[in-house]
PDB file of N, CA and C in Angstrom:
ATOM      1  N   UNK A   1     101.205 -30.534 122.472  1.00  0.00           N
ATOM      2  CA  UNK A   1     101.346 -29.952 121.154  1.00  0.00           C
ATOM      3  C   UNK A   1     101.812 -31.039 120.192  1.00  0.00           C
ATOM      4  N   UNK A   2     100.939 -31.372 119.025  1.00  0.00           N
ATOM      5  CA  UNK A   2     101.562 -32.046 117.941  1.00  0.00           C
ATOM      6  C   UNK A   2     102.955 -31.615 117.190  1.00  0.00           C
ATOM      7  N   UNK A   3     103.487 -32.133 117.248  1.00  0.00           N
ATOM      8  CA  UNK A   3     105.020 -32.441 116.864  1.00  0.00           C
ATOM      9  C   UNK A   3     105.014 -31.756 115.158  1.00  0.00           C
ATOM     10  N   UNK A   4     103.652 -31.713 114.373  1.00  0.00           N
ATOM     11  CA  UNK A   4     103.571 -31.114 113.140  1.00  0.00           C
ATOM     12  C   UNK A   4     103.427 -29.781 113.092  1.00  0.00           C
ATOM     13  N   UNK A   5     102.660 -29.167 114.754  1.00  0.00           N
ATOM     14  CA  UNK A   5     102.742 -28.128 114.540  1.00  0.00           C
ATOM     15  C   UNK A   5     103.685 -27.003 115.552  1.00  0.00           C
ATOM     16  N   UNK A   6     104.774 -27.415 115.529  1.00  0.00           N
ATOM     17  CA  UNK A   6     105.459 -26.749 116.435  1.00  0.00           C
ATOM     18  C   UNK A   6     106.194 -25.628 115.279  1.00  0.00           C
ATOM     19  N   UNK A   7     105.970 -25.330 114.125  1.00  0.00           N
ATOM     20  CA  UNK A   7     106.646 -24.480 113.257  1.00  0.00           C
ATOM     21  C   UNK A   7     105.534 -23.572 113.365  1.00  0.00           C
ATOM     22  N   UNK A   8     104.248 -23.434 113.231  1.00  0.00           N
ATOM     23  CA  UNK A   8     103.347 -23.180 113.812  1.00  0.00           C
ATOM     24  C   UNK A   8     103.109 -22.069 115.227  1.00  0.00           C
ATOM     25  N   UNK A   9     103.453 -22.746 115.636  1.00  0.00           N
ATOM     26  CA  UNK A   9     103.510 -22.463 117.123  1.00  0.00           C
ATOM     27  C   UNK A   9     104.518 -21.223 117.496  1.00  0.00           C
ATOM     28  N   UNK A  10     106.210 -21.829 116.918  1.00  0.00           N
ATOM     29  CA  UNK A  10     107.200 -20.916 116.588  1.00  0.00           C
ATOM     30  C   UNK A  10     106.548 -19.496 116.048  1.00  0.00           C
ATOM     31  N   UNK A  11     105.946 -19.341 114.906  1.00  0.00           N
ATOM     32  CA  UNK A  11     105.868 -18.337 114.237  1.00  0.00           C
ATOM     33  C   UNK A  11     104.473 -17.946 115.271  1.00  0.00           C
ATOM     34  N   UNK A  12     103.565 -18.139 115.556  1.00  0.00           N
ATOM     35  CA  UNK A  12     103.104 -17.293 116.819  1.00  0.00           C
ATOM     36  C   UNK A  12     103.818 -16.576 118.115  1.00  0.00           C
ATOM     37  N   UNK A  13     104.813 -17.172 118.240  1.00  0.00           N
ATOM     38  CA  UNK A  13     105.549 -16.696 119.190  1.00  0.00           C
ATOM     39  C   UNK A  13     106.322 -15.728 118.568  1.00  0.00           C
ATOM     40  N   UNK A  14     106.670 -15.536 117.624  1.00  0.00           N
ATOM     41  CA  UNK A  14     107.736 -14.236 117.087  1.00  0.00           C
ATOM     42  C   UNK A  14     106.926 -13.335 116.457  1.00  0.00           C
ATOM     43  N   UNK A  15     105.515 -13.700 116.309  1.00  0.00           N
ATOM     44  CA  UNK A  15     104.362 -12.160 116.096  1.00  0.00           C
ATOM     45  C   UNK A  15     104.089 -11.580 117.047  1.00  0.00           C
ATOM     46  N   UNK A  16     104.022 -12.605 118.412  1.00  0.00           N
ATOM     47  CA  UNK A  16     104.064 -11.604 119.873  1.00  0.00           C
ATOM     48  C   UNK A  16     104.725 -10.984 120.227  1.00  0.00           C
ATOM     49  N   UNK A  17     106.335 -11.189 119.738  1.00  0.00           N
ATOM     50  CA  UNK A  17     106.989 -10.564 120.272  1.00  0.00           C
ATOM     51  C   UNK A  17     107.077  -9.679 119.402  1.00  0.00           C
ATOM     52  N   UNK A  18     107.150  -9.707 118.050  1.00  0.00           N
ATOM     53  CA  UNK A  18     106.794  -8.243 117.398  1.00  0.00           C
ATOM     54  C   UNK A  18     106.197  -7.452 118.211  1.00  0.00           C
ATOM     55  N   UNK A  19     105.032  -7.687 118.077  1.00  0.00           N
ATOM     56  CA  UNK A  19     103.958  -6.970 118.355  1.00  0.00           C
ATOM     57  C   UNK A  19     103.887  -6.229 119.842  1.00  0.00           C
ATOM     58  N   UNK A  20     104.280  -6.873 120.392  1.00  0.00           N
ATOM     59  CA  UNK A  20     104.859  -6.436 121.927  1.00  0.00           C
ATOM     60  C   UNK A  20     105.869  -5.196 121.737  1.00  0.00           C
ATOM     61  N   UNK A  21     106.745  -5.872 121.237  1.00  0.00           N
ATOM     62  CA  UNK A  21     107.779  -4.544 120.925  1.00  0.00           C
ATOM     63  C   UNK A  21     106.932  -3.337 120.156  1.00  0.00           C
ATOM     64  N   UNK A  22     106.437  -3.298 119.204  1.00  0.00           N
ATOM     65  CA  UNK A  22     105.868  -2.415 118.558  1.00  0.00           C
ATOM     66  C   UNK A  22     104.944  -1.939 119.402  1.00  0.00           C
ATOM     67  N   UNK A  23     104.518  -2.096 120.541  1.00  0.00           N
ATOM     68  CA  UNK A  23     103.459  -1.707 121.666  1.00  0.00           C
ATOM     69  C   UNK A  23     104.378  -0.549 122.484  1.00  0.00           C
ATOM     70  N   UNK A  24     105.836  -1.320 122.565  1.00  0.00           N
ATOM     71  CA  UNK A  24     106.886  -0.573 123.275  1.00  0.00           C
ATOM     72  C   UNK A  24     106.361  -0.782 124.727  1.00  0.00           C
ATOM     73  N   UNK A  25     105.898  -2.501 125.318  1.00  0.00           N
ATOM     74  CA  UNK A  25     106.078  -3.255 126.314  1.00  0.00           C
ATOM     75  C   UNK A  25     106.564  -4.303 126.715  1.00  0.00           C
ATOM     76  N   UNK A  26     107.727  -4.389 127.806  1.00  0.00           N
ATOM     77  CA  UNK A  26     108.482  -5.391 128.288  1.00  0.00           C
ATOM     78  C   UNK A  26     107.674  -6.802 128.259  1.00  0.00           C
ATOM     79  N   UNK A  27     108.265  -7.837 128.102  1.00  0.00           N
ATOM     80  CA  UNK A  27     107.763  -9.301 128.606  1.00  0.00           C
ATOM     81  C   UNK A  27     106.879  -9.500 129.860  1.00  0.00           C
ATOM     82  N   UNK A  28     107.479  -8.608 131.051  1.00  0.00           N
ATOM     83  CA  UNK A  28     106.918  -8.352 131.915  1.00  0.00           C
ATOM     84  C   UNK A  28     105.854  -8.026 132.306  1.00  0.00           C
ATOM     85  N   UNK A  29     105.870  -6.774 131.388  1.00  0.00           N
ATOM     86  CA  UNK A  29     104.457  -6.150 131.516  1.00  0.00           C
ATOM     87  C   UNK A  29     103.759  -6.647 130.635  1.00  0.00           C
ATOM     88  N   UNK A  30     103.619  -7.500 129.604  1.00  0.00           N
ATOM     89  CA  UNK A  30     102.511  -8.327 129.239  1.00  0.00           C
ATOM     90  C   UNK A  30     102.584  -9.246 130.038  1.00  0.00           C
ATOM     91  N   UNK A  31     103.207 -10.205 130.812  1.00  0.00           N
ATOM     92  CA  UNK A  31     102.706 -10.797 131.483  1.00  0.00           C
ATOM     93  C   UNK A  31     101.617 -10.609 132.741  1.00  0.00           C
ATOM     94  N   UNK A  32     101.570  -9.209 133.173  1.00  0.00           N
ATOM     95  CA  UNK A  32     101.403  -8.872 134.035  1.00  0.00           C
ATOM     96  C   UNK A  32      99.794  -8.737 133.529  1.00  0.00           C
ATOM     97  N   UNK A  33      99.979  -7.778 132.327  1.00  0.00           N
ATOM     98  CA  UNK A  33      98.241  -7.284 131.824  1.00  0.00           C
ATOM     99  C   UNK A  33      97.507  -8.520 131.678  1.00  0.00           C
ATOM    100  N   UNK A  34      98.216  -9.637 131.335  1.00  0.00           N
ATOM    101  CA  UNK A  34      97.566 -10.759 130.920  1.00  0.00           C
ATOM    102  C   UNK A  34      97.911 -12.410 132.177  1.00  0.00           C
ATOM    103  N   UNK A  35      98.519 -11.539 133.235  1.00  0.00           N
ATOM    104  CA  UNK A  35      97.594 -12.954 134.847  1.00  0.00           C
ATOM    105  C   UNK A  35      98.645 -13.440 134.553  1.00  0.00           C
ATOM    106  N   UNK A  36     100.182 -13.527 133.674  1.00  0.00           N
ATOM    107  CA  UNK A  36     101.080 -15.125 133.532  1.00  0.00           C
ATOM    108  C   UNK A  36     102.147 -14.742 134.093  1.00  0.00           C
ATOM    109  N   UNK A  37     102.770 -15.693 133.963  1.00  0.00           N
ATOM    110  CA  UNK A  37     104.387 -15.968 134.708  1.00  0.00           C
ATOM    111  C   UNK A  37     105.267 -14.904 133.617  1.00  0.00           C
ATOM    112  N   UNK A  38     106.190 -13.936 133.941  1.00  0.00           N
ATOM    113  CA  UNK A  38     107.058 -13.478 132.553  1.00  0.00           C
ATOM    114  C   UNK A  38     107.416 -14.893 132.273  1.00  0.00           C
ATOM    115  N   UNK A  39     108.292 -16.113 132.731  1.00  0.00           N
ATOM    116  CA  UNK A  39     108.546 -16.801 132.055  1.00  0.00           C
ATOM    117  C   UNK A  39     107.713 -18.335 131.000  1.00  0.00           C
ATOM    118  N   UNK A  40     106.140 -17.454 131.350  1.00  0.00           N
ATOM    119  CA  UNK A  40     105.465 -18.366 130.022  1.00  0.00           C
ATOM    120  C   UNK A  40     105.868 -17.144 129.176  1.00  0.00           C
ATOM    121  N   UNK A  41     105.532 -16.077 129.410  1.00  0.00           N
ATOM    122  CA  UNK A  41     105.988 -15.388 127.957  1.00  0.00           C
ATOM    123  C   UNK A  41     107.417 -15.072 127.537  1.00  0.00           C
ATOM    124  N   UNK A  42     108.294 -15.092 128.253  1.00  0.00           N
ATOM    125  CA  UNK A  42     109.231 -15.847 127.478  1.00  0.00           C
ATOM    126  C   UNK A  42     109.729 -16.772 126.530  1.00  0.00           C
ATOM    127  N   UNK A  43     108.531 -17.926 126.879  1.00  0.00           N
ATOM    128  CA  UNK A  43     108.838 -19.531 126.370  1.00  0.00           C
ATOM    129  C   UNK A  43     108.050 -18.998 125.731  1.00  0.00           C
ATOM    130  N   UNK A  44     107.121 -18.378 125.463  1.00  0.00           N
ATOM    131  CA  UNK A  44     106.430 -18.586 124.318  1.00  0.00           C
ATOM    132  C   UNK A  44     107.137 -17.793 123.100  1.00  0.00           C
ATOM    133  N   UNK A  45     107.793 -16.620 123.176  1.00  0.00           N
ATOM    134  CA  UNK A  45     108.621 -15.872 122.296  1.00  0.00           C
ATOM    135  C   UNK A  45     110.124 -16.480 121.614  1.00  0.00           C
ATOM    136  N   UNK A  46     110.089 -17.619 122.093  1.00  0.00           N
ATOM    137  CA  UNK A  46     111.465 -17.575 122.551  1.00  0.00           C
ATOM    138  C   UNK A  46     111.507 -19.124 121.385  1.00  0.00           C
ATOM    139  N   UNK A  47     112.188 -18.739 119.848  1.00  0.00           N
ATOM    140  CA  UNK A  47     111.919 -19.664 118.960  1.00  0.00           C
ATOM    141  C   UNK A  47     112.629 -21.195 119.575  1.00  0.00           C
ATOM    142  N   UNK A  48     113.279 -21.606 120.225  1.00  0.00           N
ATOM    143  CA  UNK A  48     113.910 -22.929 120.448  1.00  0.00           C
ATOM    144  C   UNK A  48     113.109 -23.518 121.612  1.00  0.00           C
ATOM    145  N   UNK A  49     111.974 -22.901 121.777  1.00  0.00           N
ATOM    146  CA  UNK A  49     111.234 -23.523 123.111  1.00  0.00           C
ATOM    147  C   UNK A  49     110.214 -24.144 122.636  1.00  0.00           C
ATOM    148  N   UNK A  50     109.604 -25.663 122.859  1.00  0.00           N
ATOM    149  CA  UNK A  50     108.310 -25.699 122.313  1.00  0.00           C
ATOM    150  C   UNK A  50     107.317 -25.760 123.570  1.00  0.00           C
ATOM    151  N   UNK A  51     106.654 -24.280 123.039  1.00  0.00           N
ATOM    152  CA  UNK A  51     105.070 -24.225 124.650  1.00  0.00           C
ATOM    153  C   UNK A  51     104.148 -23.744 123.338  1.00  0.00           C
ATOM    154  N   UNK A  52     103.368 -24.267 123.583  1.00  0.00           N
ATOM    155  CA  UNK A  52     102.039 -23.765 123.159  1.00  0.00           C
ATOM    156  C   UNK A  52     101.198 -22.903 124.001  1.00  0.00           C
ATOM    157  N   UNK A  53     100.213 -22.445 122.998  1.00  0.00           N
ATOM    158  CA  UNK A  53      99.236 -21.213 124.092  1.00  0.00           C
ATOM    159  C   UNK A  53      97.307 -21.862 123.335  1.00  0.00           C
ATOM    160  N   UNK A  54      96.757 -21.383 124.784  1.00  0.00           N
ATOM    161  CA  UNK A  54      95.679 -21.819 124.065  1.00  0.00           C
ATOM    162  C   UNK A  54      94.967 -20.995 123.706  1.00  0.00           C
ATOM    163  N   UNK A  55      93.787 -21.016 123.044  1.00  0.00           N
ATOM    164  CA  UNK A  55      93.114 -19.653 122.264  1.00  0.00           C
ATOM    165  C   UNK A  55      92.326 -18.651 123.657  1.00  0.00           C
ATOM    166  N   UNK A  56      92.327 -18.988 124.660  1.00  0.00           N
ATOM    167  CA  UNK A  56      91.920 -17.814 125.803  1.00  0.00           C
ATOM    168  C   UNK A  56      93.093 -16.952 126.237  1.00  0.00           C
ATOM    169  N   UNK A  57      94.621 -17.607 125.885  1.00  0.00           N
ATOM    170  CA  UNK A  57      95.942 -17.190 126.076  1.00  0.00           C
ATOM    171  C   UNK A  57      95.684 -16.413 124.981  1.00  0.00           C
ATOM    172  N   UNK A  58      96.121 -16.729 123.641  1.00  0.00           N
ATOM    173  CA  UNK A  58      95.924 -15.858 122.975  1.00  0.00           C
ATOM    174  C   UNK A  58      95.346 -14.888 122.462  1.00  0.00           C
ATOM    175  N   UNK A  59      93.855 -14.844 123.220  1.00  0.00           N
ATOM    176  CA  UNK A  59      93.333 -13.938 122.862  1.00  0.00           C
ATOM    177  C   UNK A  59      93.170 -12.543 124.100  1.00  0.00           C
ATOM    178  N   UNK A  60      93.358 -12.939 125.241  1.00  0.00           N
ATOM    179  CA  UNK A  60      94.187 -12.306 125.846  1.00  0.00           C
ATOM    180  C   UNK A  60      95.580 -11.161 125.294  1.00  0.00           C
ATOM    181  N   UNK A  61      96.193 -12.035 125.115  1.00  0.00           N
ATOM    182  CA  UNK A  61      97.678 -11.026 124.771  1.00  0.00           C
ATOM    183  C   UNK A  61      97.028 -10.320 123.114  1.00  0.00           C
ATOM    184  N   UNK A  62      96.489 -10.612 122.640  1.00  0.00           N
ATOM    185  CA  UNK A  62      96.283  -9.645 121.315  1.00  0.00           C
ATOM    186  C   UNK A  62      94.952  -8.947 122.147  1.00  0.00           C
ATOM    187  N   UNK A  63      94.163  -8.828 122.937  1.00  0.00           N
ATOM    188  CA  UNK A  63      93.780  -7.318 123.605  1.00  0.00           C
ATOM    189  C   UNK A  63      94.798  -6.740 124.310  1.00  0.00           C
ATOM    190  N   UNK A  64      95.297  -7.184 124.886  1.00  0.00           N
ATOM    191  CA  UNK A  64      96.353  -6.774 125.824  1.00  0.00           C
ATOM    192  C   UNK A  64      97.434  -5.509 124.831  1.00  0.00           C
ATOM    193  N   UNK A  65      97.494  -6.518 123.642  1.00  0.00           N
ATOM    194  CA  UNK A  65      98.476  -5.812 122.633  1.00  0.00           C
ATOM    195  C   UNK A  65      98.123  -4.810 121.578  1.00  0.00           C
ATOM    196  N   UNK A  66      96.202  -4.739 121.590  1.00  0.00           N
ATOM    197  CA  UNK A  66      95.363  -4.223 120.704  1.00  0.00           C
ATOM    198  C   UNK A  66      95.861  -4.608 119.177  1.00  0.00           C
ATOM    199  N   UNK A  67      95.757  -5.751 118.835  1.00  0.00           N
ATOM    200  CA  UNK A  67      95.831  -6.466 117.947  1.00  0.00           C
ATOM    201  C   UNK A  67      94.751  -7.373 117.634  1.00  0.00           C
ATOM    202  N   UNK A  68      94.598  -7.762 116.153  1.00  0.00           N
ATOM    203  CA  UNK A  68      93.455  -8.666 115.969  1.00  0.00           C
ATOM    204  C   UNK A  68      93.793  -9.901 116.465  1.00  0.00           C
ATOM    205  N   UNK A  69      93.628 -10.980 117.057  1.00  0.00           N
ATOM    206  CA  UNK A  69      93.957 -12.424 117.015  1.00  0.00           C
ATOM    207  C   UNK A  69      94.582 -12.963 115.745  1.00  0.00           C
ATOM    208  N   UNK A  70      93.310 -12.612 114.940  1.00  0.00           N
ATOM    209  CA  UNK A  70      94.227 -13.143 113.440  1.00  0.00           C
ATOM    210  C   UNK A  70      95.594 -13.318 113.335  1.00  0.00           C
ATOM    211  N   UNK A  71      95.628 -11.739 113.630  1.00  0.00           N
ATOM    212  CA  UNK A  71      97.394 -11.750 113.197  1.00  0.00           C
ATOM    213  C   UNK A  71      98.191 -12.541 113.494  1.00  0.00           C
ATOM    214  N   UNK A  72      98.113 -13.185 114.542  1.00  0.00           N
ATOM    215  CA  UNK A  72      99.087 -14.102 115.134  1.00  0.00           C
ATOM    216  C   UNK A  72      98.858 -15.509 114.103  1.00  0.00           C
ATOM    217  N   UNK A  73      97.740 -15.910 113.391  1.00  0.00           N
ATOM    218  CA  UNK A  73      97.688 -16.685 112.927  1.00  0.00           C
ATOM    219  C   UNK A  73      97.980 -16.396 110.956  1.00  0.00           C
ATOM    220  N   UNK A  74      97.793 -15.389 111.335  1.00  0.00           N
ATOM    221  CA  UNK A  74      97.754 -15.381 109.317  1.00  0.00           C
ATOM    222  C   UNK A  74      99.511 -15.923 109.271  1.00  0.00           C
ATOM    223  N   UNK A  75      99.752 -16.896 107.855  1.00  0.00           N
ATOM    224  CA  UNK A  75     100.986 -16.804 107.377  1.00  0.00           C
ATOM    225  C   UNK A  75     101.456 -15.796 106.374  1.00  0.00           C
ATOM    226  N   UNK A  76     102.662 -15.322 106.636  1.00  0.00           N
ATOM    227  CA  UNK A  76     103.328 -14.494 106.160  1.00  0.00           C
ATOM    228  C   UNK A  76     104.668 -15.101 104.964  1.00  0.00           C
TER     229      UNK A  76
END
């Protein structure tokens, strides 16, 4: 991950976890719908961590979450 875009990156990780919550499913159980470790999705939620996800990750967890992909990317 480029070092420019780890603010980036951050704010993808705190739309998942919105969005997760607003699903009203544990870390767990997205990890589970979506093949990963709970603790990549952890690191990925988790603003002081820098992990990146790649766009088959992400597009994964926004079906998983019935969300557009976008969302994770639009700025707010």
């Amino acid at each position: 991950m480029k070092k420019q875009y780890y603010e980036r990156y951050k704010k993808i990780g705190l739309k998942i976890s919105y969005y997760r919550k607003c699903n009203g499913i544990t870390q767990e159980q997205l990890a589970e719908k979506i093949s990963k470790d709970v603790s990549f999705i952890g690191a990925v939620e988790a603003p002081n961590v820098n992990r990146a996800v790649s766009l088959d990750t992400l597009f994964d967890i926004a079906e998983a979450l019935k969300v557009s992909p976008y969302k994770f990317l639009m700025d707010d």
